[in-house]
C-alpha atoms as a PDB file:
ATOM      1  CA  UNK A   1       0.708  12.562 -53.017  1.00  0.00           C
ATOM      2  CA  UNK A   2      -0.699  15.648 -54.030  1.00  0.00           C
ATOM      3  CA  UNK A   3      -3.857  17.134 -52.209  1.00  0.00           C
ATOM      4  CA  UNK A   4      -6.896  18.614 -54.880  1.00  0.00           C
ATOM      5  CA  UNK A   5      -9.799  20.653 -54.535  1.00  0.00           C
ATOM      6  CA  UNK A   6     -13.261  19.712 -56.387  1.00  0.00           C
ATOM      7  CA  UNK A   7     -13.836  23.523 -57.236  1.00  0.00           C
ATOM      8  CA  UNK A   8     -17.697  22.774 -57.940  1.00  0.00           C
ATOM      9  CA  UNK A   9     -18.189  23.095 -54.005  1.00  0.00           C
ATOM     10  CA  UNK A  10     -17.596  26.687 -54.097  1.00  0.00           C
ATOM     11  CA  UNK A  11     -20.135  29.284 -56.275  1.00  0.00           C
ATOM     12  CA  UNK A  12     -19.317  33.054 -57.719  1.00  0.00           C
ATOM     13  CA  UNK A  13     -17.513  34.144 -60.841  1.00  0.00           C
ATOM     14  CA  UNK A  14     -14.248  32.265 -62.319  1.00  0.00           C
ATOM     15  CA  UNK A  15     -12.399  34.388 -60.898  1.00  0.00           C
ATOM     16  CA  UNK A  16     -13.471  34.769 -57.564  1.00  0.00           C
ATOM     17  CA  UNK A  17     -13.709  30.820 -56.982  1.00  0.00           C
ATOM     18  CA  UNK A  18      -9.891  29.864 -58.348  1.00  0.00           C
ATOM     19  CA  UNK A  19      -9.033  33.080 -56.040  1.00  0.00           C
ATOM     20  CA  UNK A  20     -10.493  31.615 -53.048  1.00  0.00           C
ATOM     21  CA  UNK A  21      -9.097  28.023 -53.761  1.00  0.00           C
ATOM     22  CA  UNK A  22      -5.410  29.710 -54.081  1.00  0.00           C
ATOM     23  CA  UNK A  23      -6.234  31.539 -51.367  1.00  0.00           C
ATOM     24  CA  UNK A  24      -6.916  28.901 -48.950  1.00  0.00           C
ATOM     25  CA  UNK A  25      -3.850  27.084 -50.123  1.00  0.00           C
ATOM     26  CA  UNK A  26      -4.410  24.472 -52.855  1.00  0.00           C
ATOM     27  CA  UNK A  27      -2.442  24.242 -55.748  1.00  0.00           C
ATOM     28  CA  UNK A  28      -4.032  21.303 -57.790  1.00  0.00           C
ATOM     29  CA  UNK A  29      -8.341  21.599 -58.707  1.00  0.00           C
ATOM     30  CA  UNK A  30     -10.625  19.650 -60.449  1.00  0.00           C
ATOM     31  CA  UNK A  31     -13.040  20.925 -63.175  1.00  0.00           C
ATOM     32  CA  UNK A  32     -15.891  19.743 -64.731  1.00  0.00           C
ATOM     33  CA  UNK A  33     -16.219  19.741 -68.983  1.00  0.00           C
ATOM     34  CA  UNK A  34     -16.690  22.943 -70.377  1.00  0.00           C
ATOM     35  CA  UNK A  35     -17.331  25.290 -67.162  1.00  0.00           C
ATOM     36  CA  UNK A  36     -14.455  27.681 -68.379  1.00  0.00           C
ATOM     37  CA  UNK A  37     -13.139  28.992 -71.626  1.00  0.00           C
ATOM     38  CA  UNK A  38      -9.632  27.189 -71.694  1.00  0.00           C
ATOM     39  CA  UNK A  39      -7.923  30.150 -73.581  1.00  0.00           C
ATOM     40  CA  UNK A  40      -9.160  32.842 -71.367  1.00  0.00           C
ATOM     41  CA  UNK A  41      -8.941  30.963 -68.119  1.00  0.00           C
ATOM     42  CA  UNK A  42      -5.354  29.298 -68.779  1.00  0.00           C
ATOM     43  CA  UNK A  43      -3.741  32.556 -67.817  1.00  0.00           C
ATOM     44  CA  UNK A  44      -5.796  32.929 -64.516  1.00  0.00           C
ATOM     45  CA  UNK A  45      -4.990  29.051 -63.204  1.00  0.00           C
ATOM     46  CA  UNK A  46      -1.038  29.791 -64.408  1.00  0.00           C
ATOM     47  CA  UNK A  47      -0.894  33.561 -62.480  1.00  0.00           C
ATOM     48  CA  UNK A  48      -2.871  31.674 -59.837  1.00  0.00           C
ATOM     49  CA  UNK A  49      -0.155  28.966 -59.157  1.00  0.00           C
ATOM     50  CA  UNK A  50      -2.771  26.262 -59.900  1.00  0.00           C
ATOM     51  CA  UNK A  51      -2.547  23.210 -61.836  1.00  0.00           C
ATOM     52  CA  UNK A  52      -5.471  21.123 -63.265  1.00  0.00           C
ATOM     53  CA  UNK A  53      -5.699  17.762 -61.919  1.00  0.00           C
ATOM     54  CA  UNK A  54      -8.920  15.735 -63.518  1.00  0.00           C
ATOM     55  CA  UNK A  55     -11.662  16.098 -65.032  1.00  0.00           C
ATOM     56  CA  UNK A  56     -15.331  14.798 -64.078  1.00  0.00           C
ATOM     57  CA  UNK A  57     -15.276  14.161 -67.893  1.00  0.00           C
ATOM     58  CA  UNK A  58     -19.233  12.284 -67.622  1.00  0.00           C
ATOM     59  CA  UNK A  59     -20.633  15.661 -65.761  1.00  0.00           C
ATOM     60  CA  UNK A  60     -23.137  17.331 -67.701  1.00  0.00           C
ATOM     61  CA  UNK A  61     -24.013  14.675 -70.333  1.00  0.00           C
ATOM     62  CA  UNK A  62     -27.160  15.681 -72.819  1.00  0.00           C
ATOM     63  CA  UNK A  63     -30.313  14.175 -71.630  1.00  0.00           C
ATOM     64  CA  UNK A  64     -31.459  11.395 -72.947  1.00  0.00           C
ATOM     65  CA  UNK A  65     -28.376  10.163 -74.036  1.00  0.00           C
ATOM     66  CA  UNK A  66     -25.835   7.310 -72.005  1.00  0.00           C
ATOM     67  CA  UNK A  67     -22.667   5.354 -72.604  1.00  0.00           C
ATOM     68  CA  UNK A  68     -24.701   1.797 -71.736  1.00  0.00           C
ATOM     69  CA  UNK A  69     -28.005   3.084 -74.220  1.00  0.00           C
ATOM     70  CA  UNK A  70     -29.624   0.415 -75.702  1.00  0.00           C
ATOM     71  CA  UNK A  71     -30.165   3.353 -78.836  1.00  0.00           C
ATOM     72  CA  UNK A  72     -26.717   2.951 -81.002  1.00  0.00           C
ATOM     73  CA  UNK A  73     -27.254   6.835 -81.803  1.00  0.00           C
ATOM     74  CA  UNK A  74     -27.513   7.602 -78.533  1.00  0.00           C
ATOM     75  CA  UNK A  75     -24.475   5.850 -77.028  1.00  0.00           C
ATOM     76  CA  UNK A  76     -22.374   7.407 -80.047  1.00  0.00           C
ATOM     77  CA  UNK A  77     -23.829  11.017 -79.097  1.00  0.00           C
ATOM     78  CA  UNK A  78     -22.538  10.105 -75.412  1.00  0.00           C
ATOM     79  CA  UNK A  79     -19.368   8.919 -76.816  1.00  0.00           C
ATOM     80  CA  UNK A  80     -18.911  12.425 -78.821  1.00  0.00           C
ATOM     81  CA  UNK A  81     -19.595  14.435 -75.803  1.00  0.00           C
ATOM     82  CA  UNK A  82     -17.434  12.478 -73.440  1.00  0.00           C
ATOM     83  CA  UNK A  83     -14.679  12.302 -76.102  1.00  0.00           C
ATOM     84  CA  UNK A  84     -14.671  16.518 -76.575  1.00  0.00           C
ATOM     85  CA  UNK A  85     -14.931  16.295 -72.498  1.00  0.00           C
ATOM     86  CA  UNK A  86     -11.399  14.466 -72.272  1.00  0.00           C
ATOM     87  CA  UNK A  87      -9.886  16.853 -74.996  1.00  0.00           C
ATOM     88  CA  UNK A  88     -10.906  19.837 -73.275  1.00  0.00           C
ATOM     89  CA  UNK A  89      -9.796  18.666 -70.121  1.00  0.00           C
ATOM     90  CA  UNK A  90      -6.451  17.911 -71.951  1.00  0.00           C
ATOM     91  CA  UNK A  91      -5.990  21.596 -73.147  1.00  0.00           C
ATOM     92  CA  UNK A  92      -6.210  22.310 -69.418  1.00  0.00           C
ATOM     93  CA  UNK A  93      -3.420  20.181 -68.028  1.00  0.00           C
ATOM     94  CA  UNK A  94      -5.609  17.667 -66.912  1.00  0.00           C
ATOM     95  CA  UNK A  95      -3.740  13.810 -66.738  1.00  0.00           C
ATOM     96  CA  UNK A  96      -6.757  12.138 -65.150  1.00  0.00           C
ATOM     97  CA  UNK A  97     -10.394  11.884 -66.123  1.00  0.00           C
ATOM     98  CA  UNK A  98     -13.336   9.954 -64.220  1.00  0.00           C
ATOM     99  CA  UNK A  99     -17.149   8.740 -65.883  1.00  0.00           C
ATOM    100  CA  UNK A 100     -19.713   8.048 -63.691  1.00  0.00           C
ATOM    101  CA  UNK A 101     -21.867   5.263 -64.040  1.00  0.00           C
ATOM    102  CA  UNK A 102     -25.976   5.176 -64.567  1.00  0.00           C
ATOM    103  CA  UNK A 103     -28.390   3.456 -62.738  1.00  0.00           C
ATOM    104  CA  UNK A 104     -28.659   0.042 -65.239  1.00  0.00           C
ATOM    105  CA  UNK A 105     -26.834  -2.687 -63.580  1.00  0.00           C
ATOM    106  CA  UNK A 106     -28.116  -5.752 -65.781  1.00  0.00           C
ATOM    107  CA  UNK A 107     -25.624  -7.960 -67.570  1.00  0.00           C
ATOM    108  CA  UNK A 108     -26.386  -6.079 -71.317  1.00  0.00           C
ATOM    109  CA  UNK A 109     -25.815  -3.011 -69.545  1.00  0.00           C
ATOM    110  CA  UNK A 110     -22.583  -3.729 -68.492  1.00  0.00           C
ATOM    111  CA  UNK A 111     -21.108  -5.590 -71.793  1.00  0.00           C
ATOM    112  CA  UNK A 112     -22.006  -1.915 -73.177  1.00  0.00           C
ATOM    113  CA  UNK A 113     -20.189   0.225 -71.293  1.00  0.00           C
ATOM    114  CA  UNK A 114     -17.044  -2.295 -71.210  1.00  0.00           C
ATOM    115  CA  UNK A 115     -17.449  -1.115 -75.264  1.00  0.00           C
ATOM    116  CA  UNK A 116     -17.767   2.510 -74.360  1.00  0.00           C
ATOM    117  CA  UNK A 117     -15.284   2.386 -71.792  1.00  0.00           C
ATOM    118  CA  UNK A 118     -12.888   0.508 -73.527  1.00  0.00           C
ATOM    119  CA  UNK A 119     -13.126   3.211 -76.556  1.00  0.00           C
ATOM    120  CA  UNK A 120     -13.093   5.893 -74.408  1.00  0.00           C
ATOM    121  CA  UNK A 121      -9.994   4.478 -72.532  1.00  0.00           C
ATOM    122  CA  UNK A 122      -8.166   4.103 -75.542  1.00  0.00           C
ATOM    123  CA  UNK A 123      -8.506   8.074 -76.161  1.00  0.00           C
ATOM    124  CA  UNK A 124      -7.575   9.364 -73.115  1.00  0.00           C
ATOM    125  CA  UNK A 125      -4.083   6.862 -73.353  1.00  0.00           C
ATOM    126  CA  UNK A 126      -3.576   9.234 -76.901  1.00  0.00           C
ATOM    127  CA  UNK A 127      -3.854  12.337 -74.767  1.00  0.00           C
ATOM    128  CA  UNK A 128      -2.092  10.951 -71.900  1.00  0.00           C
ATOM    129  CA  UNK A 129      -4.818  11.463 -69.491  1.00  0.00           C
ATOM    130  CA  UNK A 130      -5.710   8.433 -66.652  1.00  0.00           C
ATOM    131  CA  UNK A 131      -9.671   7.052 -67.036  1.00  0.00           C
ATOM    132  CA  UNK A 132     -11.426   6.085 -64.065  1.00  0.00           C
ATOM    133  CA  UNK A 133     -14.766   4.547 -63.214  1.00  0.00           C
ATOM    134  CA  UNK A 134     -16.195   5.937 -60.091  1.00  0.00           C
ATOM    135  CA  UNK A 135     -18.275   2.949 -58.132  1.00  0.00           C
ATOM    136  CA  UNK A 136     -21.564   4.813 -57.073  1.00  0.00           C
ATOM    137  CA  UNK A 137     -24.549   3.155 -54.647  1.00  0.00           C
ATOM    138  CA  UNK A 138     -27.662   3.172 -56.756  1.00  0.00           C
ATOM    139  CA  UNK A 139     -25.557   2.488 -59.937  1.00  0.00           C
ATOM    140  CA  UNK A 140     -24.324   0.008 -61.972  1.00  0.00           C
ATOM    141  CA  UNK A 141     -21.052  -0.275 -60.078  1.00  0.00           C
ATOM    142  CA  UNK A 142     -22.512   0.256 -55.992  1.00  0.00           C
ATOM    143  CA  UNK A 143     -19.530  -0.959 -54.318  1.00  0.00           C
ATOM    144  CA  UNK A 144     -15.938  -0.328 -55.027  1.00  0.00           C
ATOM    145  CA  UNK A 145     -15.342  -4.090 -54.658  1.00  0.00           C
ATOM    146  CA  UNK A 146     -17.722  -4.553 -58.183  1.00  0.00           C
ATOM    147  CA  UNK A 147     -16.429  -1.962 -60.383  1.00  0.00           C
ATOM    148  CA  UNK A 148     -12.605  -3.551 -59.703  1.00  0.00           C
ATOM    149  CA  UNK A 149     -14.263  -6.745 -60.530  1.00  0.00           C
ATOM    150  CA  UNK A 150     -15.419  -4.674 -63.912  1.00  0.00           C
ATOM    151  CA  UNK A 151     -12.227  -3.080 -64.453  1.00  0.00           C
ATOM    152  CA  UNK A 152     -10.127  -6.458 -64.353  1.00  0.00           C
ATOM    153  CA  UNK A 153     -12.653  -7.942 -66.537  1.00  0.00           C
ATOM    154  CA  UNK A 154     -12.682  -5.525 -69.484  1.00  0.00           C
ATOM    155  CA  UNK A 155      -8.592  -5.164 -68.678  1.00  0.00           C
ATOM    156  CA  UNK A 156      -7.387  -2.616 -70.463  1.00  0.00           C
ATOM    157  CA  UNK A 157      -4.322  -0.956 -69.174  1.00  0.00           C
ATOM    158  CA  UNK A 158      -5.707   2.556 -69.462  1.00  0.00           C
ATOM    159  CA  UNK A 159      -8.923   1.821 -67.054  1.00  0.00           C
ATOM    160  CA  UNK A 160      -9.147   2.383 -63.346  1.00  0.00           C
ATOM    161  CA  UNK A 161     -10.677   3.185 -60.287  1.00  0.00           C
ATOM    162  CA  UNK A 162     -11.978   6.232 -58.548  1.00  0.00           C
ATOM    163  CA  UNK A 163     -12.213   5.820 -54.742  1.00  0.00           C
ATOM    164  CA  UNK A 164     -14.292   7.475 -53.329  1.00  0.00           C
ATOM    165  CA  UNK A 165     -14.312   6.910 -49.526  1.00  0.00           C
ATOM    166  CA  UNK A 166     -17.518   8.934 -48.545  1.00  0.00           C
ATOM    167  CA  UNK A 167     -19.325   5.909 -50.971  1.00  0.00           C
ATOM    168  CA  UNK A 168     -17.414   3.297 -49.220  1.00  0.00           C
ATOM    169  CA  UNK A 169     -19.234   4.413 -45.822  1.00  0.00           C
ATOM    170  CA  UNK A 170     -22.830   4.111 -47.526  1.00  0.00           C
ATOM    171  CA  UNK A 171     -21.732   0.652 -49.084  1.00  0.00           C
ATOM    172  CA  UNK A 172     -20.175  -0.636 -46.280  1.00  0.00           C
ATOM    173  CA  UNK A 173     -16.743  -0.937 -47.200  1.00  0.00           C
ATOM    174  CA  UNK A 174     -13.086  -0.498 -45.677  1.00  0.00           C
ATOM    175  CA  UNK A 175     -11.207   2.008 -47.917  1.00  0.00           C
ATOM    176  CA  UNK A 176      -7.912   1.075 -47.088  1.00  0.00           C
ATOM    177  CA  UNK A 177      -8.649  -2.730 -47.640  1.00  0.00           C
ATOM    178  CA  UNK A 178     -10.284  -1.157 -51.380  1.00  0.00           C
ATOM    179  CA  UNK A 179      -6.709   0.600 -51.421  1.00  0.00           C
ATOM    180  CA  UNK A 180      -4.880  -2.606 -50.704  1.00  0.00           C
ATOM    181  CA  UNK A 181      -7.167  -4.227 -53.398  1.00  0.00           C
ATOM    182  CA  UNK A 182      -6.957  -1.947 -55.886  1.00  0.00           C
ATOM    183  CA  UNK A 183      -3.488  -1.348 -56.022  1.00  0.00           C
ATOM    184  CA  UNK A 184      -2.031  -0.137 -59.114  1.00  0.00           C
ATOM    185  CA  UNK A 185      -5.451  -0.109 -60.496  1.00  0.00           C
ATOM    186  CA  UNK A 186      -6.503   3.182 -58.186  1.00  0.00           C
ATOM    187  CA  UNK A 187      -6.213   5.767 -60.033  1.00  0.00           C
ATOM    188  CA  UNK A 188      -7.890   8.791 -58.117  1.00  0.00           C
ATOM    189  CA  UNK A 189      -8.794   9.533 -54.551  1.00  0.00           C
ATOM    190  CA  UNK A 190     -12.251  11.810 -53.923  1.00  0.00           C
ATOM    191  CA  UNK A 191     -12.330  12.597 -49.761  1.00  0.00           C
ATOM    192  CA  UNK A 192     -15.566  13.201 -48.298  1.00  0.00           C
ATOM    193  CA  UNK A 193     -17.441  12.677 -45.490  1.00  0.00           C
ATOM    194  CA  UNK A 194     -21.486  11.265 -44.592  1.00  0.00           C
ATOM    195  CA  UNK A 195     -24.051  10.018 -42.216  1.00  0.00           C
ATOM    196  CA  UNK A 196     -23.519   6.194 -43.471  1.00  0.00           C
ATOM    197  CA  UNK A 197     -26.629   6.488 -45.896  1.00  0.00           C
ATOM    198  CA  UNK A 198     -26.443   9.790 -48.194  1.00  0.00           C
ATOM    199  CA  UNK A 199     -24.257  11.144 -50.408  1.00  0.00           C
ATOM    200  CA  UNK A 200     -23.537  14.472 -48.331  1.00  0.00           C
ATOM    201  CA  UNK A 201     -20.253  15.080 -49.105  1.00  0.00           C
ATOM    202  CA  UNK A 202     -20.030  16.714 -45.908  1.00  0.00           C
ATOM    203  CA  UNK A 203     -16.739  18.061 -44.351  1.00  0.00           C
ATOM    204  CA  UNK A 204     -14.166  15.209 -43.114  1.00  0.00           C
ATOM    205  CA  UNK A 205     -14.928  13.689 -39.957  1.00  0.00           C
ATOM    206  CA  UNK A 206     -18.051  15.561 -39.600  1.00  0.00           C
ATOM    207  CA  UNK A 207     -19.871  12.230 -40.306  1.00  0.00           C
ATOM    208  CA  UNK A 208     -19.351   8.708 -39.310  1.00  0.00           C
ATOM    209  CA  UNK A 209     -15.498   9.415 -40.363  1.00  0.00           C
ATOM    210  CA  UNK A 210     -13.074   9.283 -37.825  1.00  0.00           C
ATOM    211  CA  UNK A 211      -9.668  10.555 -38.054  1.00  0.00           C
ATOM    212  CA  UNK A 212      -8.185   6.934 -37.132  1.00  0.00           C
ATOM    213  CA  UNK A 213     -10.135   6.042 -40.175  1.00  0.00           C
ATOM    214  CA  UNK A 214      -8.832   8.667 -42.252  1.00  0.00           C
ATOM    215  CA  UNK A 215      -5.438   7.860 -41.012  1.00  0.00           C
ATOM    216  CA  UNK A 216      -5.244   4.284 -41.751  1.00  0.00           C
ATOM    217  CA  UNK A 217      -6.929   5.016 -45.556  1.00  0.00           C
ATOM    218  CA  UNK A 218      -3.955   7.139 -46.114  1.00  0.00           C
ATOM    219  CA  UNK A 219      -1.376   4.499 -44.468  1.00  0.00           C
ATOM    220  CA  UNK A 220      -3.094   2.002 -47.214  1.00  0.00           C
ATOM    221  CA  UNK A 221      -2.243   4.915 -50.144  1.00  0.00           C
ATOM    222  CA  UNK A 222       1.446   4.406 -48.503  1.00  0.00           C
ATOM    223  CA  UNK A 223       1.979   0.884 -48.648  1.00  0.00           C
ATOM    224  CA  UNK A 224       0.396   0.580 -52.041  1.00  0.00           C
ATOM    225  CA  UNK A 225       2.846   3.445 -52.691  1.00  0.00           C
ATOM    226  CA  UNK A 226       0.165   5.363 -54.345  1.00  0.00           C
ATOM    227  CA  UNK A 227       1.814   8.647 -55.912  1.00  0.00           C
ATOM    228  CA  UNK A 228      -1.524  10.111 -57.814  1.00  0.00           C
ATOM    229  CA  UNK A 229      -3.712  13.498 -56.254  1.00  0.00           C
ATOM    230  CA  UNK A 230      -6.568  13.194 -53.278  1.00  0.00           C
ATOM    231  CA  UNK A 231      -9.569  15.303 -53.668  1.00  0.00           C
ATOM    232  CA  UNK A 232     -11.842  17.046 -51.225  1.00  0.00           C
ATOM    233  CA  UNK A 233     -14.788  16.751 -52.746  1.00  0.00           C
ATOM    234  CA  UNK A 234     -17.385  18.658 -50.816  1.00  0.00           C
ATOM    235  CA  UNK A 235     -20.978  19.783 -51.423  1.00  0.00           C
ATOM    236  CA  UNK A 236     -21.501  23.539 -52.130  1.00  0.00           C
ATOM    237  CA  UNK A 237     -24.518  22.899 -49.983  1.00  0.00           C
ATOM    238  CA  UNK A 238     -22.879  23.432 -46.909  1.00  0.00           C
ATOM    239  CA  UNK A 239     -23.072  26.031 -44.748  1.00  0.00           C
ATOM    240  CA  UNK A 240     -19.752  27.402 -45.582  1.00  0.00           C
ATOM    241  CA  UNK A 241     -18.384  25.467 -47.939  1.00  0.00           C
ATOM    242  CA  UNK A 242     -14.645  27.013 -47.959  1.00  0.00           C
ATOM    243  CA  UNK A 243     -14.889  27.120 -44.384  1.00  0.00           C
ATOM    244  CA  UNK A 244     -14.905  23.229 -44.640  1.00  0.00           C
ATOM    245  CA  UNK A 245     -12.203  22.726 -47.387  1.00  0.00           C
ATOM    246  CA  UNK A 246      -9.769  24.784 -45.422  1.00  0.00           C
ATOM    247  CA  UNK A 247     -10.734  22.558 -42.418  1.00  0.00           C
ATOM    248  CA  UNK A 248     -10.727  19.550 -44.426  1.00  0.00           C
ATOM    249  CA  UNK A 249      -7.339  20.173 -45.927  1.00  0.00           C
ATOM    250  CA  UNK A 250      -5.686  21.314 -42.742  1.00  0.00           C
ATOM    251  CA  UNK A 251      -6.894  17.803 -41.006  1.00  0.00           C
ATOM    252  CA  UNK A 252      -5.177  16.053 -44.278  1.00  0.00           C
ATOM    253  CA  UNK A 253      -2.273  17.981 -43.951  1.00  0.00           C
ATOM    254  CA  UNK A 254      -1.627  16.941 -40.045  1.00  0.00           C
ATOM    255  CA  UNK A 255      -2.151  13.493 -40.530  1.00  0.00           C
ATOM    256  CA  UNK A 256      -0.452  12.817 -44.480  1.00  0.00           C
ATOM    257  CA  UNK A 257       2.406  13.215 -46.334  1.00  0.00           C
ATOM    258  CA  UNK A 258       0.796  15.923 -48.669  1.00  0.00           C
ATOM    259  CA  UNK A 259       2.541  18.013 -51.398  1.00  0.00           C
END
């Protein structure tokens, strides 16, 4: 396993944010679509000793416009965007890619993003890049349990899951029995930390995380002999937010077998 860094928690130029993630020892970041200019920032990430490892390819979506729209033009204008998302994230390294979901949970919602998802899928297998659906409370996939259920319905062999353990606390699931689920259907890790009710994204084990729970989520990874990157993905509304991804990945490090 490889350990990431979501570099939205940190603020300040380019260059001063990939300088502080090298820095504080990471070697693998995720971007979001478009944020950088991949042929002047390619040189920086390279000199840097970083390597991109997804993309939060649904970030930053027009208004007005969704992959489950009940508006044909506006699902292919969502389609467009998320389609130049995966190819930029392509021209930056990138081999995994993530959507996350809206709020619509009916049944017609969901038979339109299996479309969506199933088209967008079948790009990102051309540019060899992993999709994932991230399961979000308040969404159309709240629990990690129902988006699996989703993914093994639509089964394509290029769709997956996003864990995201700091969700599993507000929907009241155990991440390593998600893990154990999931198996070779997990296709990204995101590490963060809560109260048990919002989406803080707080520093690990500064919420209702405990590093036995940590531990064991990362035993599950093991057994399922998951091989793909974790990412801290922490909120740049902290009080020092590289304060608590050098914390964060120090605590990983101590308790994981972490490249």
């Amino acid at each position: 396993m490889e350990l990431s860094c979501c570099i939205w928690a940190l603020s300040g130029s380019e260059e001063e944010v990939l300088t502080k993630i090298a820095n504080a020892g990471f070697r693998h970041i995720d971007l979001q679509p478009f944020v950088f200019i991949p042929e002047d920032i390619q040189p920086r990430i390279h000199h840097l000793n970083l390597q991109v490892s997804c993309l939060a390819a649904s970030f930053g979506i027009p208004e007005g416009v969704a992959l489950d729209s009940e508006d044909a033009l506006s699902t292919d204008q969502a389609l467009t965007y998320t389609q130049k998302a995966l190819e930029y994230g392509k021209n930056l390294g990138a081999n995994v890619a993530y959507l996350v979901p809206g709020a619509d949970g009916s049944a017609d919602a969901l038979s339109r993003y299996a479309h969506s998802y199933t088209t967008l899928a079948d790009q990102a297998s051309a540019l060899g890049i992993k999709l994932c659906i991230e399961h979000f409370p308040g969404s159309a996939f709240p629990t990690a349990s129902a988006t699996l259920n989703f993914i093994r319905g639509i089964d394509h062999p290029n769709l997956y899951l996003l864990l995201d353990i700091g969700h599993t606390q507000i929907s009241n699931e155990d991440p390593a029995e998600v893990i154990t689920s999931a198996g070779p259907k997990l296709g990204y890790v995101h590490l963060d930390d809560n109260d048990g009710q919002g989406d803080l994204h707080w520093s690990l084990t500064d919420g209702v995380q405990t590093e036995n729970s940590l531990r064991q989520t990362f035993e599950a990874l093991q057994k399922i002999q998951y091989n793909g990157p974790v990412s801290l993905e922490l909120s740049a509304k902290l009080a020092n937010p590289l304060e608590a991804l050098i914390r964060s990945r120090e605590l990983v490090l101590n308790i994981a077998p972490i490249s």
